[in-house]
Protein backbone atom coordinates (compact mmCIF):
# COMPACT_ATOMS: atom_id res chain seq x y z
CA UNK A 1 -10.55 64.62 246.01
CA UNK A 2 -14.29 64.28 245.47
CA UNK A 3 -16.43 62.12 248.40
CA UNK A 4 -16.51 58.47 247.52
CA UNK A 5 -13.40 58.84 244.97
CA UNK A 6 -10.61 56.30 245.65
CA UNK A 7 -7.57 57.31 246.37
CA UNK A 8 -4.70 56.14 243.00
CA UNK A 9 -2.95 53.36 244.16
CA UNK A 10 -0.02 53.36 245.82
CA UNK A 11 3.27 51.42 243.66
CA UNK A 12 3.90 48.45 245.53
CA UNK A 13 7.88 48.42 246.02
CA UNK A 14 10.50 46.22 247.60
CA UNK A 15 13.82 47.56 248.01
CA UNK A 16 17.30 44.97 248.04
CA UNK A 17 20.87 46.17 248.90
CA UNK A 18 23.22 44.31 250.66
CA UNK A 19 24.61 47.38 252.10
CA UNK A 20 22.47 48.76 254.89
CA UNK A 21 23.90 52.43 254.30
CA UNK A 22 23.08 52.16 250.65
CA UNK A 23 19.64 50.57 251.26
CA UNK A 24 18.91 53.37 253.96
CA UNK A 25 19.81 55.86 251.60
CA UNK A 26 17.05 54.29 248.75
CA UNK A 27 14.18 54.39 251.51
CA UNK A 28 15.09 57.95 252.34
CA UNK A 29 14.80 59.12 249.16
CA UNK A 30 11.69 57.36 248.70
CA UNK A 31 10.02 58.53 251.82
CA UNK A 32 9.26 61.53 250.44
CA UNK A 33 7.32 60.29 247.01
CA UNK A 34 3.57 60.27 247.51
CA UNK A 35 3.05 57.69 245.58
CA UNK A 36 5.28 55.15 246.64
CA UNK A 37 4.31 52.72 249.20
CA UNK A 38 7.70 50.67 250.59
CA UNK A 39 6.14 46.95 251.32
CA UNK A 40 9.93 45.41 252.20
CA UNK A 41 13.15 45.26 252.07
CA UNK A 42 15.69 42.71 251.83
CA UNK A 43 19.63 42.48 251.84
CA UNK A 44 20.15 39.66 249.43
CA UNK A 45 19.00 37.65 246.13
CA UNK A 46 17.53 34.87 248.02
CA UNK A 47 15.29 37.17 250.82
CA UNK A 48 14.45 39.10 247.56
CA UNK A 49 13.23 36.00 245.69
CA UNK A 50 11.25 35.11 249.02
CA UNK A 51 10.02 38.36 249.17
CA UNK A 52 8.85 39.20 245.67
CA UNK A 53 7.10 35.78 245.41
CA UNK A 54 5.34 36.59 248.69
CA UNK A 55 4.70 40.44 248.61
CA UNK A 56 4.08 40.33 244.69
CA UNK A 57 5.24 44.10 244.63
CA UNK A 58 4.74 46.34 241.32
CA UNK A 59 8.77 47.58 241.67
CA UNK A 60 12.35 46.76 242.81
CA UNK A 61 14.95 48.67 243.34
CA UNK A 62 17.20 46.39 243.27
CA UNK A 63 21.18 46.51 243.82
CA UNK A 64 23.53 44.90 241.08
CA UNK A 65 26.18 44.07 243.14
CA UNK A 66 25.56 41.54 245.60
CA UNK A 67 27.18 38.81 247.11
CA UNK A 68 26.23 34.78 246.31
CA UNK A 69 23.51 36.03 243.83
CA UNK A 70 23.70 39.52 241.82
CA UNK A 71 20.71 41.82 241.06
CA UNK A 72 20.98 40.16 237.19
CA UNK A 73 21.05 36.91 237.88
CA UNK A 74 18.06 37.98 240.70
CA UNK A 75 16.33 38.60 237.72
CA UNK A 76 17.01 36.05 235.34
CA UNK A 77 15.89 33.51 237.90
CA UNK A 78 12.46 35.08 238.48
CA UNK A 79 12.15 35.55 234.70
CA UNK A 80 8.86 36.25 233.65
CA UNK A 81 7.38 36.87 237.79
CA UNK A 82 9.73 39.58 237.70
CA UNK A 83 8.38 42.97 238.53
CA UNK A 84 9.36 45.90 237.24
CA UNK A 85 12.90 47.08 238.36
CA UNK A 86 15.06 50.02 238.72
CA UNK A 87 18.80 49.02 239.11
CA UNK A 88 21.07 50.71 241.68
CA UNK A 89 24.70 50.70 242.60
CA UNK A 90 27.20 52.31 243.55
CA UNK A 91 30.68 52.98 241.98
């Protein structure tokens, strides 16, 4: 990188699992990826909500199956606010 060149910015991203093994494994595997910057994370729909509204990130990975509140309806609610997501889950 030249002298007085900014580094590319880094994507902003908030990770939600109710399963601490499961959200573990997401930030592991997203350790390594230069240009990923993990701002959060949160183990339901209600933290995320709190989260994204407060952290604004640029991506979720976000879990489908959650208790009380589900990754889709997560996303309905926030609607238009919502960033851009990547679904997990597991089966």
């Amino acid at each position: 990188m030249n002298p007085g060149t900014a580094a590319p910015a880094k994507i902003r991203t908030l990770v939600v699992d109710d399963e601490p093994i499961a959200r573990a494994r997401v930030l592991s595997l997203l350790r390594d990826e230069a240009d990923i910057e993990v701002i959060g994370e949160c183990e339901s729909g209600q933290e995320a909500i709190s989260a994204i509204e407060t952290t604004s990130p640029d991506l979720v990975f976000l879990d489908i199956q959650m208790p009380q509140m589900n990754g889709l309806e997560l996303a309905k609610t926030l609607g238009e606010t919502m960033p851009a997501v990547v679904f997990v889950t597991r089966v």
